[in-house]
C-alpha atoms as a PDB file:
ATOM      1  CA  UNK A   1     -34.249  29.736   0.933  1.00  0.00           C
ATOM      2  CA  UNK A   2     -31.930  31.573  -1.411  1.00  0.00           C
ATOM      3  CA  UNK A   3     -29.315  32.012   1.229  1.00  0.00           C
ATOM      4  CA  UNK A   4     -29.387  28.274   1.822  1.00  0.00           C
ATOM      5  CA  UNK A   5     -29.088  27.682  -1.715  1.00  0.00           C
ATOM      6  CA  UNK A   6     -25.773  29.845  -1.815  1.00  0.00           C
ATOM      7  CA  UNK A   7     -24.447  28.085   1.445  1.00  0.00           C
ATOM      8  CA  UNK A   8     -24.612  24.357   0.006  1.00  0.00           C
ATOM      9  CA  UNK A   9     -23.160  25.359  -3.488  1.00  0.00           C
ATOM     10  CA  UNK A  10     -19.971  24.650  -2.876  1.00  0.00           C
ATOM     11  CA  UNK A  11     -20.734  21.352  -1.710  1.00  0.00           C
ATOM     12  CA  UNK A  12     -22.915  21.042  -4.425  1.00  0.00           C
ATOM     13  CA  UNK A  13     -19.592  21.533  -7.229  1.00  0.00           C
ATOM     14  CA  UNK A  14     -17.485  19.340  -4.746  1.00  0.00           C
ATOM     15  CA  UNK A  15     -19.648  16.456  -4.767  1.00  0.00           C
ATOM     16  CA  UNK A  16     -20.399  16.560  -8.900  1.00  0.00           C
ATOM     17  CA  UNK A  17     -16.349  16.951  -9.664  1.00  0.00           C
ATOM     18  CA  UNK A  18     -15.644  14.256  -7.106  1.00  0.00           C
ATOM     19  CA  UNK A  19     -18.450  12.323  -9.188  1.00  0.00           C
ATOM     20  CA  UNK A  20     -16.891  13.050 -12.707  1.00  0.00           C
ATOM     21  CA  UNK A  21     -13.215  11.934 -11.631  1.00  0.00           C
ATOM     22  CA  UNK A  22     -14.392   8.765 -10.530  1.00  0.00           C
ATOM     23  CA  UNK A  23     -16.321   8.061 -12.922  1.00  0.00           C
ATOM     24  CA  UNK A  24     -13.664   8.879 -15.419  1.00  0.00           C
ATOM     25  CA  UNK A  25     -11.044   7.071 -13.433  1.00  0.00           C
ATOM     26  CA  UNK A  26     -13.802   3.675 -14.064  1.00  0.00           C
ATOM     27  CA  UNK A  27     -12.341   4.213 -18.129  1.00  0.00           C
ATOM     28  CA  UNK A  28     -10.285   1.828 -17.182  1.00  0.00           C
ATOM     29  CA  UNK A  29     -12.572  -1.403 -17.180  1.00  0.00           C
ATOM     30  CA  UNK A  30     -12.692  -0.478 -20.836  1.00  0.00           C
ATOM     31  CA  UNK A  31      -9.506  -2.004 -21.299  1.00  0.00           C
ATOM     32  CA  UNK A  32     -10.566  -5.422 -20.108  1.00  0.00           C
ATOM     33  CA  UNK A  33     -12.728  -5.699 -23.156  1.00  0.00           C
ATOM     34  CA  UNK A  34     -10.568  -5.048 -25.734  1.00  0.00           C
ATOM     35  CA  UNK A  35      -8.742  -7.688 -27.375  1.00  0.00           C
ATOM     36  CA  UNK A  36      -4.619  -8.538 -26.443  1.00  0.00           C
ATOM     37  CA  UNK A  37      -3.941  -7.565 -29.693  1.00  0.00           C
ATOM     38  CA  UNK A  38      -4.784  -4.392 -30.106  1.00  0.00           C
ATOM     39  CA  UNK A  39      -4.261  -3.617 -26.386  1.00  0.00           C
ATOM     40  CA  UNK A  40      -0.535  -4.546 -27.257  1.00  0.00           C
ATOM     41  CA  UNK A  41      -0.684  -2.054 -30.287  1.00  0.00           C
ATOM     42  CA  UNK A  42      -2.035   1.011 -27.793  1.00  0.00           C
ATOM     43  CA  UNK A  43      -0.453  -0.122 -24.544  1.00  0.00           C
ATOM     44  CA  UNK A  44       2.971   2.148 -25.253  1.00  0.00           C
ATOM     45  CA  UNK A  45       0.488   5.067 -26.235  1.00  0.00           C
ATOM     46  CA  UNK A  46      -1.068   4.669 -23.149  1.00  0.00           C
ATOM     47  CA  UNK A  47       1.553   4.725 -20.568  1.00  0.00           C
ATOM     48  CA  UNK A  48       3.630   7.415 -22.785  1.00  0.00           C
ATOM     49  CA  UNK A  49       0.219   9.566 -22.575  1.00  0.00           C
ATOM     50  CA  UNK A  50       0.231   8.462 -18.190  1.00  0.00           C
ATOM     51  CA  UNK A  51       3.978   9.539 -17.849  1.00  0.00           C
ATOM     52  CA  UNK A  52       3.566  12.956 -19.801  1.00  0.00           C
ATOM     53  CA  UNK A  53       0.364  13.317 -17.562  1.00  0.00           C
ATOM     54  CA  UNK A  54       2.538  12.902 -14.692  1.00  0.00           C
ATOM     55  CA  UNK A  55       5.168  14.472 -15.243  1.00  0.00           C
ATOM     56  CA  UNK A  56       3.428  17.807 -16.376  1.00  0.00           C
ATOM     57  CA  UNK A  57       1.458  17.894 -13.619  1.00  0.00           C
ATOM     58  CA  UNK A  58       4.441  17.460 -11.363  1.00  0.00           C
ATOM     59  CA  UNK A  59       5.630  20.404 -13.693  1.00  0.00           C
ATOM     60  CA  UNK A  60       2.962  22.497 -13.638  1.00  0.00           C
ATOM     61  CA  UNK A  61       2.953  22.454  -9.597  1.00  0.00           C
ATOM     62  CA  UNK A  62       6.742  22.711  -9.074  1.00  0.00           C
ATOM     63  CA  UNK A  63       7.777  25.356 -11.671  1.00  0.00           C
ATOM     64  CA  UNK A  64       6.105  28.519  -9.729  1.00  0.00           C
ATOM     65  CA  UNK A  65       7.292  27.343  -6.289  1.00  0.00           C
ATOM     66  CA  UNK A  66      10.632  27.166  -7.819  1.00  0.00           C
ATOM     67  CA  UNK A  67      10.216  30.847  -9.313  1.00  0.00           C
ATOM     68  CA  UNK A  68       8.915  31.886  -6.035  1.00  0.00           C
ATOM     69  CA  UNK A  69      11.880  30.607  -4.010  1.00  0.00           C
ATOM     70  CA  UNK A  70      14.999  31.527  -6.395  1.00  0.00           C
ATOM     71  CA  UNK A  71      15.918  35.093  -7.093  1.00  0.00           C
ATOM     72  CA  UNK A  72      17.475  34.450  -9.961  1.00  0.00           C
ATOM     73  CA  UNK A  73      14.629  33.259 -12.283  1.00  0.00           C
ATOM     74  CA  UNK A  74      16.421  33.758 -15.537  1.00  0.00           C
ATOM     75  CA  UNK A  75      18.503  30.483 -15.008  1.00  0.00           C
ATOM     76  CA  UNK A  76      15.389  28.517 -13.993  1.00  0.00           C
ATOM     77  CA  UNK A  77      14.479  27.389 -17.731  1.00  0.00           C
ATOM     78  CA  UNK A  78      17.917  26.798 -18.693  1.00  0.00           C
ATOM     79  CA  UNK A  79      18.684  24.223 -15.726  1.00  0.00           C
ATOM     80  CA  UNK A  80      15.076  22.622 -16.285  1.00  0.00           C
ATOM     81  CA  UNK A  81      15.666  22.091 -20.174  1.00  0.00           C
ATOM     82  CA  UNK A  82      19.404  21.180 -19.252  1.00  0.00           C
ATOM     83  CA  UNK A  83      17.986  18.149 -16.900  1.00  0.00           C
ATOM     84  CA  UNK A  84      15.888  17.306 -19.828  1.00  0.00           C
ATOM     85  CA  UNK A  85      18.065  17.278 -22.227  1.00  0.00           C
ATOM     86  CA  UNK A  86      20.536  15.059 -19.936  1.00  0.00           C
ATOM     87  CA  UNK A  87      18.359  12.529 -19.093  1.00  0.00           C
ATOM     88  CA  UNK A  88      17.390  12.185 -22.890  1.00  0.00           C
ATOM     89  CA  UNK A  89      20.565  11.248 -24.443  1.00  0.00           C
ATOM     90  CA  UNK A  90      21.473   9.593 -21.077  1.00  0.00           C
ATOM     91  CA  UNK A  91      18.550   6.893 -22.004  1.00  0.00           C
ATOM     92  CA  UNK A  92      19.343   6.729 -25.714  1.00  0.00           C
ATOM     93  CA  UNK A  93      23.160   6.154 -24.347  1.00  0.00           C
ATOM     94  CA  UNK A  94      22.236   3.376 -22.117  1.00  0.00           C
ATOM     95  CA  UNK A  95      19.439   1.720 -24.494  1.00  0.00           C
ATOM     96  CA  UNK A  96      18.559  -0.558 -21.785  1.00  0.00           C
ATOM     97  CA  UNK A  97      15.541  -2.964 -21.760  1.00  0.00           C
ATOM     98  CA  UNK A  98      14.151  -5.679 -19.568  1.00  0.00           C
ATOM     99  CA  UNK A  99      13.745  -8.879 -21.284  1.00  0.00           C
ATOM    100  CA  UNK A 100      13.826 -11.989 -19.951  1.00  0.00           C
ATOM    101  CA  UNK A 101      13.901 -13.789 -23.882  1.00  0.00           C
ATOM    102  CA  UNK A 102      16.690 -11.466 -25.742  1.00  0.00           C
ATOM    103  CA  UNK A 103      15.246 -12.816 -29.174  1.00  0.00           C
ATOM    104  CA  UNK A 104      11.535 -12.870 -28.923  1.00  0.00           C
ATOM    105  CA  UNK A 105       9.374 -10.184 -31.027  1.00  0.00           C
ATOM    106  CA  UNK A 106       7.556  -8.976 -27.430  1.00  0.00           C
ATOM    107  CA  UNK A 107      10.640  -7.312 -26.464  1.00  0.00           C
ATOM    108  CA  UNK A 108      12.595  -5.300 -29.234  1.00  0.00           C
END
C-alpha cells in the first residue's frame, strides 16, 4: 500500500497544480463584473503587469541558454541592457499611438 502511495504521487502534485492554474487562469471572469470605469482606470496596470510577466518569463528561460551557448559571458549583460535601453528611447522617439479620434480624452 505504501509503495502504491509513492508511485501515484507524482500524479497526485500534477493533477492539483494543473487544478490551481486553471483555476487561477478563471480570475479573469472577475473582470466582467467590474464596472467600465474603473476597468478603464486598471486596464493599463493590467496589461503593463501581462507584458512584464511575459517578458520575464521569456527572460528567465532564455538568459541561461544564452550563457550556456556563448563563451564569452561577460558581454552577455551588456548587449541585453543595450537592447533595452534601445528599444526604450526608440519608443519615447517615435511616441506613436493608435487613435482613430486624434482629440478625444480615450486616447491621449
Amino acid at each position: 500500500m505504501l509503495y502504491y502511495f509513492y508511485m501515484t504521487q507524482p500524479w497526485l502534485y500534477t493533477i492539483l497544480s494543473v487544478l490551481a492554474v486553471s483555476l487561477v487562469s478563471l480570475i479573469g471572469i472577475l473582470a466582467l463584473s467590474i464596472n467600465q470605469i474603473r476597468l478603464k482606470k486598471i486596464l493599463l496596470l493590467l496589461v503593463s503587469f501581462a507584458a512584464g510577466s511575459l517578458l520575464g518569463g521569456a527572460f528567465i528561460h532564455l538568459l541561461p541558454e544564452a550563457f550556456a551557448e556563448s563563451e564569452i559571458t561577460e558581454i552577455i549583460p551588456f548587449i541585453i541592457l543595450l537592447g533595452i535601453v534601445f528599444f526604450f528611447f526608440l519608443e519615447k522617439i517615435l511616441c506613436w499611438r493608435h487613435c482613430h479620434i486624434p482629440t478625444s480624452d480615450e486616447h491621449p
